[in-house]
C-alpha atoms as a PDB file:
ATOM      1  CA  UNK A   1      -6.389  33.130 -55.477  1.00  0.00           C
ATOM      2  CA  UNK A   2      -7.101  36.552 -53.691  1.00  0.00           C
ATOM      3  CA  UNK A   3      -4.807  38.261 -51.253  1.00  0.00           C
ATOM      4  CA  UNK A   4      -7.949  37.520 -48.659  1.00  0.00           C
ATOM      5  CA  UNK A   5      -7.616  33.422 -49.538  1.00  0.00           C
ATOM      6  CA  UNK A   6      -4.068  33.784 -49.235  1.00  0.00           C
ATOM      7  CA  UNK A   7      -4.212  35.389 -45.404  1.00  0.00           C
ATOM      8  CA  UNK A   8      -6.746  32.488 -44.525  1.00  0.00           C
ATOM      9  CA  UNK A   9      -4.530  30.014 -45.548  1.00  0.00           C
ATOM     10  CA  UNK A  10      -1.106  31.306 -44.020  1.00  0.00           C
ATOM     11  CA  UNK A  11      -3.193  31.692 -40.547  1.00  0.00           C
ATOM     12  CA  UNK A  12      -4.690  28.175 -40.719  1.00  0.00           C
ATOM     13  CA  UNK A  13      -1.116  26.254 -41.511  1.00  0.00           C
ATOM     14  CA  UNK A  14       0.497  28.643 -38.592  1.00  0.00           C
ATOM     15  CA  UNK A  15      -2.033  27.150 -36.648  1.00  0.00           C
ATOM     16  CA  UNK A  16      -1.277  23.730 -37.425  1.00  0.00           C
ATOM     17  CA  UNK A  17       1.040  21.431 -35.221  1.00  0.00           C
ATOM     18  CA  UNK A  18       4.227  19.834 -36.564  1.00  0.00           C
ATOM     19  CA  UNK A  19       4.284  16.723 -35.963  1.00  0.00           C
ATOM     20  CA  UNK A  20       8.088  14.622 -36.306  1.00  0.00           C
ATOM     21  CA  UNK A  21      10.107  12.104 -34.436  1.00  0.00           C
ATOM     22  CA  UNK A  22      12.877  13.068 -31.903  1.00  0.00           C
ATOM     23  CA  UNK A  23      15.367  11.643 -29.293  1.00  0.00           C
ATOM     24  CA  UNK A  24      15.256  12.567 -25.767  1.00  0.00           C
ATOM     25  CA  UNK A  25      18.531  13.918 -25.107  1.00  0.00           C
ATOM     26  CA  UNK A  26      18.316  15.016 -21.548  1.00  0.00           C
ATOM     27  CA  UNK A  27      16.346  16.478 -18.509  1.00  0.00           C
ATOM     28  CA  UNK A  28      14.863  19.916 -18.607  1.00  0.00           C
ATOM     29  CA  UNK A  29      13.912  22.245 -16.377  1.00  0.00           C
ATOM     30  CA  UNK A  30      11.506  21.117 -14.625  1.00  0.00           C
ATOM     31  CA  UNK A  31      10.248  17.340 -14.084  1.00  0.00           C
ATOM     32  CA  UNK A  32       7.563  17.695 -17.047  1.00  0.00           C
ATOM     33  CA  UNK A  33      10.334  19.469 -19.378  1.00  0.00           C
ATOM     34  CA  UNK A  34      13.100  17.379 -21.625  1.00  0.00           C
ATOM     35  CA  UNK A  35      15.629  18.369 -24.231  1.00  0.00           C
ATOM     36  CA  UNK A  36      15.052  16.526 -27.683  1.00  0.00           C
ATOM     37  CA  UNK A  37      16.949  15.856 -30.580  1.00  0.00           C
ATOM     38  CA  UNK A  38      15.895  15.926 -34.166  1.00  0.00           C
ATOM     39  CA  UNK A  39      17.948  13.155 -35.945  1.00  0.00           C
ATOM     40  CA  UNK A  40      20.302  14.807 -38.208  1.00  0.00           C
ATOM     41  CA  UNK A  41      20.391  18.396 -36.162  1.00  0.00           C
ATOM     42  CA  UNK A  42      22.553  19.257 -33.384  1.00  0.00           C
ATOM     43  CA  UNK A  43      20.639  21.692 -31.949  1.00  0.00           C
ATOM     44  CA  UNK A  44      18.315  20.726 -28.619  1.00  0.00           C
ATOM     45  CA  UNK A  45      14.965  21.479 -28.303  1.00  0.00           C
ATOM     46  CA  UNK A  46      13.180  21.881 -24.912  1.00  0.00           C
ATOM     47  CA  UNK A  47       9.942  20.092 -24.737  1.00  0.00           C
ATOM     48  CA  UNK A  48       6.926  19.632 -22.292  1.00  0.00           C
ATOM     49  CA  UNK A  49       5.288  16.618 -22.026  1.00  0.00           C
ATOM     50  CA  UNK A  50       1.867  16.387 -23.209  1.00  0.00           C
ATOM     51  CA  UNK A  51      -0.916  16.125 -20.065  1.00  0.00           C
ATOM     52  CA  UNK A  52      -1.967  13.101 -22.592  1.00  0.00           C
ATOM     53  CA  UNK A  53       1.357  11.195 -22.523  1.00  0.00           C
ATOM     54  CA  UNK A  54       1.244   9.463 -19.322  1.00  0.00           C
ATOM     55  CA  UNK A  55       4.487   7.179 -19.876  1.00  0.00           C
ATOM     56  CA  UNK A  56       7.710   9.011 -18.461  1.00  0.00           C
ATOM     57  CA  UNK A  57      10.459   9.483 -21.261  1.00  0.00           C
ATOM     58  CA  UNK A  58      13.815   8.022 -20.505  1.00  0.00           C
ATOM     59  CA  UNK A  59      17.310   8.761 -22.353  1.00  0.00           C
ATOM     60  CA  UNK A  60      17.278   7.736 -25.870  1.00  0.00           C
ATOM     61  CA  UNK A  61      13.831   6.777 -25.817  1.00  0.00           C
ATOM     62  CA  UNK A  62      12.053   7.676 -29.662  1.00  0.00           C
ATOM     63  CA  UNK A  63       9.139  10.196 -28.305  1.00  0.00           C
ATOM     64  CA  UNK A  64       6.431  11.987 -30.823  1.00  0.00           C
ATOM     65  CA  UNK A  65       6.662  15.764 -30.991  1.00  0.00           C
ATOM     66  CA  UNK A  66       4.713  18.290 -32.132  1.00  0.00           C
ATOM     67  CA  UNK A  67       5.162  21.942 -32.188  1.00  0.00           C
ATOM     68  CA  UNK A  68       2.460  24.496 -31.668  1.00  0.00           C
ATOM     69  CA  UNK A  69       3.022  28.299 -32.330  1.00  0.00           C
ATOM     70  CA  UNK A  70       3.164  30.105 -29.013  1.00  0.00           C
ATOM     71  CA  UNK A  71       3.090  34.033 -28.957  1.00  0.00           C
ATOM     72  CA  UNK A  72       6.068  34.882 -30.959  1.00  0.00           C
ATOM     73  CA  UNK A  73       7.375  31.387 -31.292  1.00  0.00           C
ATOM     74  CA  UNK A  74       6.869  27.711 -31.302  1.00  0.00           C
ATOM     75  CA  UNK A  75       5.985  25.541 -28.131  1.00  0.00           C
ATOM     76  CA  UNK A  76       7.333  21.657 -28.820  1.00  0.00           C
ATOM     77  CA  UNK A  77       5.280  18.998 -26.517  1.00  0.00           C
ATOM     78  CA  UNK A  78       6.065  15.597 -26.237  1.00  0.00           C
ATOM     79  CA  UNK A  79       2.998  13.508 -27.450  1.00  0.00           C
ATOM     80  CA  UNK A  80       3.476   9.865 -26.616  1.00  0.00           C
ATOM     81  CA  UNK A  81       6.506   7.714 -26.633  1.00  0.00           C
ATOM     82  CA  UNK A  82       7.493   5.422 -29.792  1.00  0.00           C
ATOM     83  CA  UNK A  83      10.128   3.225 -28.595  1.00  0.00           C
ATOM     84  CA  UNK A  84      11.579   3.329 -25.424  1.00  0.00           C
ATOM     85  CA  UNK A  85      15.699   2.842 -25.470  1.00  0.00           C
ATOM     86  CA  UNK A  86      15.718   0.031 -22.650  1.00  0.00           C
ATOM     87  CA  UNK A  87      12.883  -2.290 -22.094  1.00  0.00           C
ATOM     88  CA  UNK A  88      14.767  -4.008 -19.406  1.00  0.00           C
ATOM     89  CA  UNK A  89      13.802  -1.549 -16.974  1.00  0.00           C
ATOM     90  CA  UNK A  90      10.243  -0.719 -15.776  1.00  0.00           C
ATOM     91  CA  UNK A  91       7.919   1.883 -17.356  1.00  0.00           C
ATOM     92  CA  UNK A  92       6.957   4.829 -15.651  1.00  0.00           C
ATOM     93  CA  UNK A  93       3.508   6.215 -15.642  1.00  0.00           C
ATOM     94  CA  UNK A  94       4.080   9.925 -14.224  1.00  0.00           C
ATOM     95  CA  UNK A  95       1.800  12.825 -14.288  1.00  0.00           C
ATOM     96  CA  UNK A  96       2.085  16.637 -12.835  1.00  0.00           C
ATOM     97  CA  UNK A  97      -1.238  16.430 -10.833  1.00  0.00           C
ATOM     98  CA  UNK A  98      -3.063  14.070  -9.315  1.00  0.00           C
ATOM     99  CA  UNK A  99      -4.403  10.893 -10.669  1.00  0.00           C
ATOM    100  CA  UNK A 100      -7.717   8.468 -10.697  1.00  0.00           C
ATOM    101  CA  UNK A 101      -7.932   5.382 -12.597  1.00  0.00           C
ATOM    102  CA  UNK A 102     -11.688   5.212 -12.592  1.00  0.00           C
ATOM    103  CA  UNK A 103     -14.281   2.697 -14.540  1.00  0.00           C
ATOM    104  CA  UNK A 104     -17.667   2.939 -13.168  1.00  0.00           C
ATOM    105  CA  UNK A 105     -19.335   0.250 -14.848  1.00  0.00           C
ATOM    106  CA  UNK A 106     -16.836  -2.755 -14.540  1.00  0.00           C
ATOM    107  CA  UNK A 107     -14.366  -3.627 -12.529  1.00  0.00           C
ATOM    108  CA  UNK A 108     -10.744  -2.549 -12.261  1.00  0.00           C
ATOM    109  CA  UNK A 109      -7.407  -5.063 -12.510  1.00  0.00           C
ATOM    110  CA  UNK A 110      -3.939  -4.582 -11.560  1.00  0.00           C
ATOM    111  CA  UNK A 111      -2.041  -7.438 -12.878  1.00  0.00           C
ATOM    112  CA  UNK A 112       2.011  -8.383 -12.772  1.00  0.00           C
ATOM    113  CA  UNK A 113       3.733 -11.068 -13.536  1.00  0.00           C
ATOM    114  CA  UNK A 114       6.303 -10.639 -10.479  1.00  0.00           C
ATOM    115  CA  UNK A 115       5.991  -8.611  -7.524  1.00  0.00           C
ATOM    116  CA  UNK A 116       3.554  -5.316  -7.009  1.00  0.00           C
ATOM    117  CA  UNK A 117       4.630  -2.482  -4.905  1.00  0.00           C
ATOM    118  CA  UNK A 118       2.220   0.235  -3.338  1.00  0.00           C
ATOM    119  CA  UNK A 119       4.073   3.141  -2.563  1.00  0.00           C
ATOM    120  CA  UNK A 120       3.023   6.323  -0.380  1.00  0.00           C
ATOM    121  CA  UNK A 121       4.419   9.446   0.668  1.00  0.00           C
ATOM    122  CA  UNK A 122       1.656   9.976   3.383  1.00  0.00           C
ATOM    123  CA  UNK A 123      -1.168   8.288   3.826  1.00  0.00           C
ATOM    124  CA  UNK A 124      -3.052   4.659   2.308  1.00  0.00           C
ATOM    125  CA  UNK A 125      -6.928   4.176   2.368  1.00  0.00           C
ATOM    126  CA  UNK A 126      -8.898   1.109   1.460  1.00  0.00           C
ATOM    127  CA  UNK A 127     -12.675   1.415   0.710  1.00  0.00           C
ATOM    128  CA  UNK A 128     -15.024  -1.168   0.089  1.00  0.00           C
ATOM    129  CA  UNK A 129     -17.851  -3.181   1.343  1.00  0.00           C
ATOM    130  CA  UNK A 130     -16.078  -6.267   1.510  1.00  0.00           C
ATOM    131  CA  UNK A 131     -12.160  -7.360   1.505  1.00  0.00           C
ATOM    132  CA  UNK A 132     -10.276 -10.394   0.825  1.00  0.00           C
ATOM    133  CA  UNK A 133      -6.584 -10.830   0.843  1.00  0.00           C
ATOM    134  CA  UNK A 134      -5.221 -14.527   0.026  1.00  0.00           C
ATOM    135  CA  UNK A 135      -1.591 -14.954   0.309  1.00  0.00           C
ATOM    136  CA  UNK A 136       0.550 -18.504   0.897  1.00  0.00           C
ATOM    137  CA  UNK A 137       2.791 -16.069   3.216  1.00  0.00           C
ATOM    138  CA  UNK A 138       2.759 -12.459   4.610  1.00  0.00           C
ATOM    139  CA  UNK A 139       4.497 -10.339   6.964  1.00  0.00           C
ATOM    140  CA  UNK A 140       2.463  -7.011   8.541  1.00  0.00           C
ATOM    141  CA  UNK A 141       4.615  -4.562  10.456  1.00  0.00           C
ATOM    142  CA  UNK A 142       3.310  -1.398  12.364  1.00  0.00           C
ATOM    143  CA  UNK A 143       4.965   0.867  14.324  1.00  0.00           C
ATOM    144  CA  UNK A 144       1.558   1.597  15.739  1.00  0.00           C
ATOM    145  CA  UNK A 145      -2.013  -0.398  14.771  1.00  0.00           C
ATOM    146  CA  UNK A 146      -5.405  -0.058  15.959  1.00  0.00           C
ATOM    147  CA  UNK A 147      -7.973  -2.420  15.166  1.00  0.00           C
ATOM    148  CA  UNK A 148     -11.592  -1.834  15.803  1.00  0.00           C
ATOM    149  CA  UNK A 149     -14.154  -4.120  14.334  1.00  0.00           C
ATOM    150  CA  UNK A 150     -17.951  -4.774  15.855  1.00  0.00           C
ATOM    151  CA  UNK A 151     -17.470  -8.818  15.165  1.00  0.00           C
ATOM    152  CA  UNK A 152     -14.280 -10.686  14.285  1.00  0.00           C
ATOM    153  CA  UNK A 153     -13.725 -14.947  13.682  1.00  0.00           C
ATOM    154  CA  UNK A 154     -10.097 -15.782  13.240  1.00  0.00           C
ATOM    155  CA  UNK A 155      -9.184 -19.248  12.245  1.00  0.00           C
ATOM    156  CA  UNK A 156      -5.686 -19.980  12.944  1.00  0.00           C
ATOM    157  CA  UNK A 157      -4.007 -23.264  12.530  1.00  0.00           C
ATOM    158  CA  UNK A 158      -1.022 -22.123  15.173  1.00  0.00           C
ATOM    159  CA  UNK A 159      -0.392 -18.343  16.654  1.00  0.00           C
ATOM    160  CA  UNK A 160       2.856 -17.292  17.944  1.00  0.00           C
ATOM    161  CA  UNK A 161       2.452 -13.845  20.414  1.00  0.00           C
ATOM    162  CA  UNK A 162       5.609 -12.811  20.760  1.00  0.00           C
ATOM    163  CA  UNK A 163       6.756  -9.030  22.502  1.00  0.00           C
ATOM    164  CA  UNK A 164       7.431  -7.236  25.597  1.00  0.00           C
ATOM    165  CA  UNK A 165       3.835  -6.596  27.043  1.00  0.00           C
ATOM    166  CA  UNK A 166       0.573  -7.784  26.068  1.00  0.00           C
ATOM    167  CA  UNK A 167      -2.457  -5.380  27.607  1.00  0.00           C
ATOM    168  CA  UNK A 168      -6.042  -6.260  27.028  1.00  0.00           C
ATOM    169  CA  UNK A 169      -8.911  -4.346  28.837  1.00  0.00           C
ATOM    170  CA  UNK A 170     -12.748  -6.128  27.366  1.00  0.00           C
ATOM    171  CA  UNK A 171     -16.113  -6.838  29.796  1.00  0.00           C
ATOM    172  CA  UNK A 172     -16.294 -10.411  28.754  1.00  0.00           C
ATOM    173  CA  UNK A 173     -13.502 -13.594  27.752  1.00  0.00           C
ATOM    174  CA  UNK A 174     -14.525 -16.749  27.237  1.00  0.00           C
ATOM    175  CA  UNK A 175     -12.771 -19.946  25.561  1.00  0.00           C
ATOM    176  CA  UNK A 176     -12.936 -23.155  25.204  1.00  0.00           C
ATOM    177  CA  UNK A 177     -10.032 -25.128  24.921  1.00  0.00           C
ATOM    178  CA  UNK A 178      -9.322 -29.115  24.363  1.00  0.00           C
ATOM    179  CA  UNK A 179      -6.022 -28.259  26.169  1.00  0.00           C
ATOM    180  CA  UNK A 180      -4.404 -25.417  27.219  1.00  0.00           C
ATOM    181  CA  UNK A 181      -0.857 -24.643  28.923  1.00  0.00           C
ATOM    182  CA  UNK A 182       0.610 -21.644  30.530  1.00  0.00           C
ATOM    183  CA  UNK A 183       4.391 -20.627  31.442  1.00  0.00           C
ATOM    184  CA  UNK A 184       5.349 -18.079  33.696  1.00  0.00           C
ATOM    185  CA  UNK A 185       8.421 -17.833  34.419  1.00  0.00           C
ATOM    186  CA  UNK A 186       8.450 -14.902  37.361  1.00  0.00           C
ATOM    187  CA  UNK A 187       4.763 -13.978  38.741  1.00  0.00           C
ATOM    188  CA  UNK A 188       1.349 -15.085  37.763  1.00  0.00           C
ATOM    189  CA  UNK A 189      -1.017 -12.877  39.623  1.00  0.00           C
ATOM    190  CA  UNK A 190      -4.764 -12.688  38.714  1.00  0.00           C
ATOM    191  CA  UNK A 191      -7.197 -10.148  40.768  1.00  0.00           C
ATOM    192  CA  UNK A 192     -10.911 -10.793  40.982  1.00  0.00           C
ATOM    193  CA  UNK A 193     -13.986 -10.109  42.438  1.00  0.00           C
ATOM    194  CA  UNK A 194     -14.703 -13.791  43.182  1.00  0.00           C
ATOM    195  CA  UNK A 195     -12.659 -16.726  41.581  1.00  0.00           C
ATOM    196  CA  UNK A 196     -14.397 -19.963  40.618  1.00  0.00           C
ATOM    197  CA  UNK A 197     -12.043 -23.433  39.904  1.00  0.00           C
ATOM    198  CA  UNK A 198     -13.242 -26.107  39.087  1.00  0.00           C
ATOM    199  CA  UNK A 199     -11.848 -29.474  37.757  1.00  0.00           C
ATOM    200  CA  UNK A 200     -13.894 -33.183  36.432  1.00  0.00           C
ATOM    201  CA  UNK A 201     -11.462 -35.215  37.832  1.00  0.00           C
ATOM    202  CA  UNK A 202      -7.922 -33.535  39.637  1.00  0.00           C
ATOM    203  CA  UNK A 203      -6.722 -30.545  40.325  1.00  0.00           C
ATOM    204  CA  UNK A 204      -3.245 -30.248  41.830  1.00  0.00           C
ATOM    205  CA  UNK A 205      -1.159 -27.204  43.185  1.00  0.00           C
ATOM    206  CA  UNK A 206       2.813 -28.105  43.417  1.00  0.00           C
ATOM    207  CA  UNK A 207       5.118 -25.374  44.898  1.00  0.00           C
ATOM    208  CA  UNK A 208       7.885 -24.890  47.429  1.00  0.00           C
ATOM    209  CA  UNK A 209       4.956 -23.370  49.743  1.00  0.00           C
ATOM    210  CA  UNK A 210       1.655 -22.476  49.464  1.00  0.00           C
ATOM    211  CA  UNK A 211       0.022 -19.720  51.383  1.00  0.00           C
ATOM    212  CA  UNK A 212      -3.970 -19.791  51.602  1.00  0.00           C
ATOM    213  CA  UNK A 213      -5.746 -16.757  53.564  1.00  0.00           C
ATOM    214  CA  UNK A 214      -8.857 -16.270  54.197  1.00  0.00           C
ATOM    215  CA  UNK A 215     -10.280 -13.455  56.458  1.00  0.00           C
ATOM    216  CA  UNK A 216     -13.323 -15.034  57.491  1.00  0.00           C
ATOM    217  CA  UNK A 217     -13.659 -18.930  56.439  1.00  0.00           C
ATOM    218  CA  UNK A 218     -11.976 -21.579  54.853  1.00  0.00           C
ATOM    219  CA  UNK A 219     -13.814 -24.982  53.907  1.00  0.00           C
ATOM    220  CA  UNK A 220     -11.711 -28.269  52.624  1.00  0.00           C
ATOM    221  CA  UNK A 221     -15.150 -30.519  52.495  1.00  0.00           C
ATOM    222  CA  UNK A 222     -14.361 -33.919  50.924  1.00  0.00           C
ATOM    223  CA  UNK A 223     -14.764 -37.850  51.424  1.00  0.00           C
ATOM    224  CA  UNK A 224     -10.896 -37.694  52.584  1.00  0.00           C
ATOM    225  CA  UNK A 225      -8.491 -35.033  53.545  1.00  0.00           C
ATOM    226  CA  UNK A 226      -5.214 -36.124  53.784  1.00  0.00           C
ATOM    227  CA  UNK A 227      -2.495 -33.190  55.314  1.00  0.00           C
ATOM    228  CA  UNK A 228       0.913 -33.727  55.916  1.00  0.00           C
END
């Protein structure tokens, strides 16, 4: 072999990572940096996780390593994590940038067996054309809401409006009701331009007195009026 075959082959086994088993022994320096341990050596190694290895090591956990020459020395990365040390506790998928999970030809599924948490620092945005939540229960609470939709149909077996004021401002309301009753328990006052009550069959006003003015007529037209 010449001394030219011999160069070529030294530069092309620098240049190729070693790849061995390790322990993580601790944090590093940074959030993407641990120490690892070569069973049978003492010595710690600092290591970067690979942009590849999306699963966050934990203590003891059996990791992948490779090292990589780097300028004068060797660069050890993290590749993917063997075993982890406790499967008890949940699996972290962590990465230094952002993050898309995206499949653009079928559909995407987040599945657990217990509970799912959505966690954000700053903001949440839902997307879609349509958007279906099914739940047996829920509980929604807002220090502040808006809700502004062109046409809405709620179907609600019972509603319960409960809080300290309750302010509506719309051009038109309109229900129909098989029976309705109010409660107020200090003052019902209603302000229109013209007020229009009428009843099939009885309507009755009860109170300690009743006031009605009228600044130009008043009309009680019936087959008997009884007063007093």
């Amino acid at each position: 072999m010449t001394d030219a075959q011999d160069l070529a082959k030294t530069a092309v086994s620098s240049a190729t990572a070693d790849l061995f088993p390790a322990r993580i022994a601790g944090p590093g320096a940074d959030a993407q940096s641990f120490l690892v341990r070569r069973d049978g050596e003492a010595t710690d190694l600092r290591a970067r996780t690979a942009d590849s290895c999306l699963i966050r090591p934990q203590p003891e956990d059996l990791v992948l390593c490779a090292a990589y020459p780097s300028g004068n020395g060797m660069a050890f990365y993290i590749l993917s994590v063997l075993v982890r040390a406790d499967v008890s506790q949940p699996a972290m998928l962590a990465v230094a940038g952002g993050l898309t999970v995206s499949a653009q030809d079928g559909p995407v599924t987040v599945q657990a067996g217990q509970s799912l948490n959505l966690l954000s620092g700053t903001g949440m945005t839902l997307s879609a054309e349509t958007l279906s939540v099914r739940a047996e229960a829920g509980l929604l609470h807002l220090d502040s809401a808006v809700l502004e939709s062109q046409d809405a149909v709620a179907s609600i077996g019972t509603l319960r409006l409960i809080g300290e004021k309750l302010l509506s401002l719309v051009k038109v309301v309109s229900g129909q009701h098989r029976r309705a009753t109010r409660k107020v328990e200090e003052v019902d006052q209603v302000q229109a331009g013209e007020v229009v009550v009428a009843g099939e069959r009885l309507i009755t006003n009860t109170a300690h007195q009743i006031v009605h003015v009228s600044t130009e007529d008043m009309r009680f037209d019936g087959a008997r009026i009884h007063m007093g």
